[in-house]
Protein backbone atom coordinates (compact mmCIF):
# COMPACT_ATOMS: atom_id res chain seq x y z
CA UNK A 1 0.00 0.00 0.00
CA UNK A 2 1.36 3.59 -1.00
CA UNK A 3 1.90 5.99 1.40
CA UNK A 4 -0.12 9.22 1.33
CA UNK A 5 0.45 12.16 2.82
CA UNK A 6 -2.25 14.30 2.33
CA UNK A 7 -5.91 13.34 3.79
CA UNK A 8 -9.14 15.18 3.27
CA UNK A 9 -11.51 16.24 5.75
CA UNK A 10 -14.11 13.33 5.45
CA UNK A 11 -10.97 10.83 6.02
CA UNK A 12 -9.41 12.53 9.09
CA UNK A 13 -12.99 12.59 10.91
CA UNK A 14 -13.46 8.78 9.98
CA UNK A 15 -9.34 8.21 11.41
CA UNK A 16 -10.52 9.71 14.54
CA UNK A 17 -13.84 8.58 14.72
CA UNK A 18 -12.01 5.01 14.42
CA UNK A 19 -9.37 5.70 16.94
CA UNK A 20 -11.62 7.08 19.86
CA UNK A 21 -14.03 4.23 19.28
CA UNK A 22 -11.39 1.77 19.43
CA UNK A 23 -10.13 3.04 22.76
CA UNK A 24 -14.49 3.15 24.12
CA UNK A 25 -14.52 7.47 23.66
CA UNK A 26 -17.40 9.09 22.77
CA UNK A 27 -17.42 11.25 19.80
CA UNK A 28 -15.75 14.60 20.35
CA UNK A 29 -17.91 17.68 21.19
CA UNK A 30 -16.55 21.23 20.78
CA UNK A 31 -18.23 24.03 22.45
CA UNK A 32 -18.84 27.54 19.85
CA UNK A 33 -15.19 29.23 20.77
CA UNK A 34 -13.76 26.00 19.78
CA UNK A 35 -15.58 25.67 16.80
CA UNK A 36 -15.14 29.15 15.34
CA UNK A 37 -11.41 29.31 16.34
CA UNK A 38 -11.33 25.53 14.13
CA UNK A 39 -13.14 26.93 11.52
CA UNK A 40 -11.48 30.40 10.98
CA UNK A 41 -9.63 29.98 8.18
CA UNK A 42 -12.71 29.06 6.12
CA UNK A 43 -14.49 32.53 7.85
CA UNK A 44 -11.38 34.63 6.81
CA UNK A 45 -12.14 33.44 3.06
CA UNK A 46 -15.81 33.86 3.74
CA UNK A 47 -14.97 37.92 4.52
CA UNK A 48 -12.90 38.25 1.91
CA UNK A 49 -15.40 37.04 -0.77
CA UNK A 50 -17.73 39.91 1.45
CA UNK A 51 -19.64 37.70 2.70
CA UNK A 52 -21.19 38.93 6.93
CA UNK A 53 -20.68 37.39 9.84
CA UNK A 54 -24.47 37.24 9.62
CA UNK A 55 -23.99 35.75 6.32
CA UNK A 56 -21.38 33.19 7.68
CA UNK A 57 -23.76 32.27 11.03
CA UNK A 58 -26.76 31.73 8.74
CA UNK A 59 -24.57 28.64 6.72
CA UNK A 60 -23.36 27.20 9.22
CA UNK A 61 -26.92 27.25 10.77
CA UNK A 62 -28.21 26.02 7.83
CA UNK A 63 -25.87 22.73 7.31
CA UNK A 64 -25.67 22.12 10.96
CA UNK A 65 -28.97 22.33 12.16
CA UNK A 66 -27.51 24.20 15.42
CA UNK A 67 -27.75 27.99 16.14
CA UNK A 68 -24.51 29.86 16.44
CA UNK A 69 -24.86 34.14 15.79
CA UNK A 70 -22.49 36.27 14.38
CA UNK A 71 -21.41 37.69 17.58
CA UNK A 72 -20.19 34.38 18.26
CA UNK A 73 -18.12 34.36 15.24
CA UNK A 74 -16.61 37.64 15.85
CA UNK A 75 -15.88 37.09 19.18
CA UNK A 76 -14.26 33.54 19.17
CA UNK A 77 -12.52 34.58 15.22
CA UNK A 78 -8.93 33.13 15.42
CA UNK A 79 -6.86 35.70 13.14
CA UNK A 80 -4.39 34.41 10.93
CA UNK A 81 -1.32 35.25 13.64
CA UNK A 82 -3.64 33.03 16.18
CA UNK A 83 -4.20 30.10 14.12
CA UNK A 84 -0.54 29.87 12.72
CA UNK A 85 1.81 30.11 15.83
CA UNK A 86 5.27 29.93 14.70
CA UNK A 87 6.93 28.90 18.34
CA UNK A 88 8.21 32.42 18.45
């Protein structure tokens, strides 16, 4: 079997899906600051395309089926600097 190094989103969540359910772990829950701060890089592009916070909360409502506003987003936002710690 080659080696790949590269895997997409749906295979990392099956990888750990597979590894907590070996060890007996529930699925993993984040609470909204987690969530926005994991999903900031895809907000960032969001904004730049002009798209609202509003905008943003409303698709996210919309594929979740979970409420999160867009003063959650802007509060819990993880700028690029925050997301991309050098060690430094």
């Amino acid at each position: 079997m080659e080696q790949n190094d590269s895997f997409t989103l749906d295979e990392s969540i099956t990888a750990q899906k597979a590894l907590r359910a070996a060890l007996g772990l529930p699925e993993e829950v984040f609470e909204a600051p987690e969530f926005v701060g994991m999903i900031s890089d895809e907000i960032e592009q969001h904004r730049k395309a002009g798209k609202s916070d509003e905008d943003i909360a409303a698709l996210i409502n919309e594929a979740t089926g979970k409420r999160i506003t867009a003063e959650t987003i802007a509060e819990h936002y993880a700028t690029p600097d925050q997301r991309h710690f050098h060690g430094e």
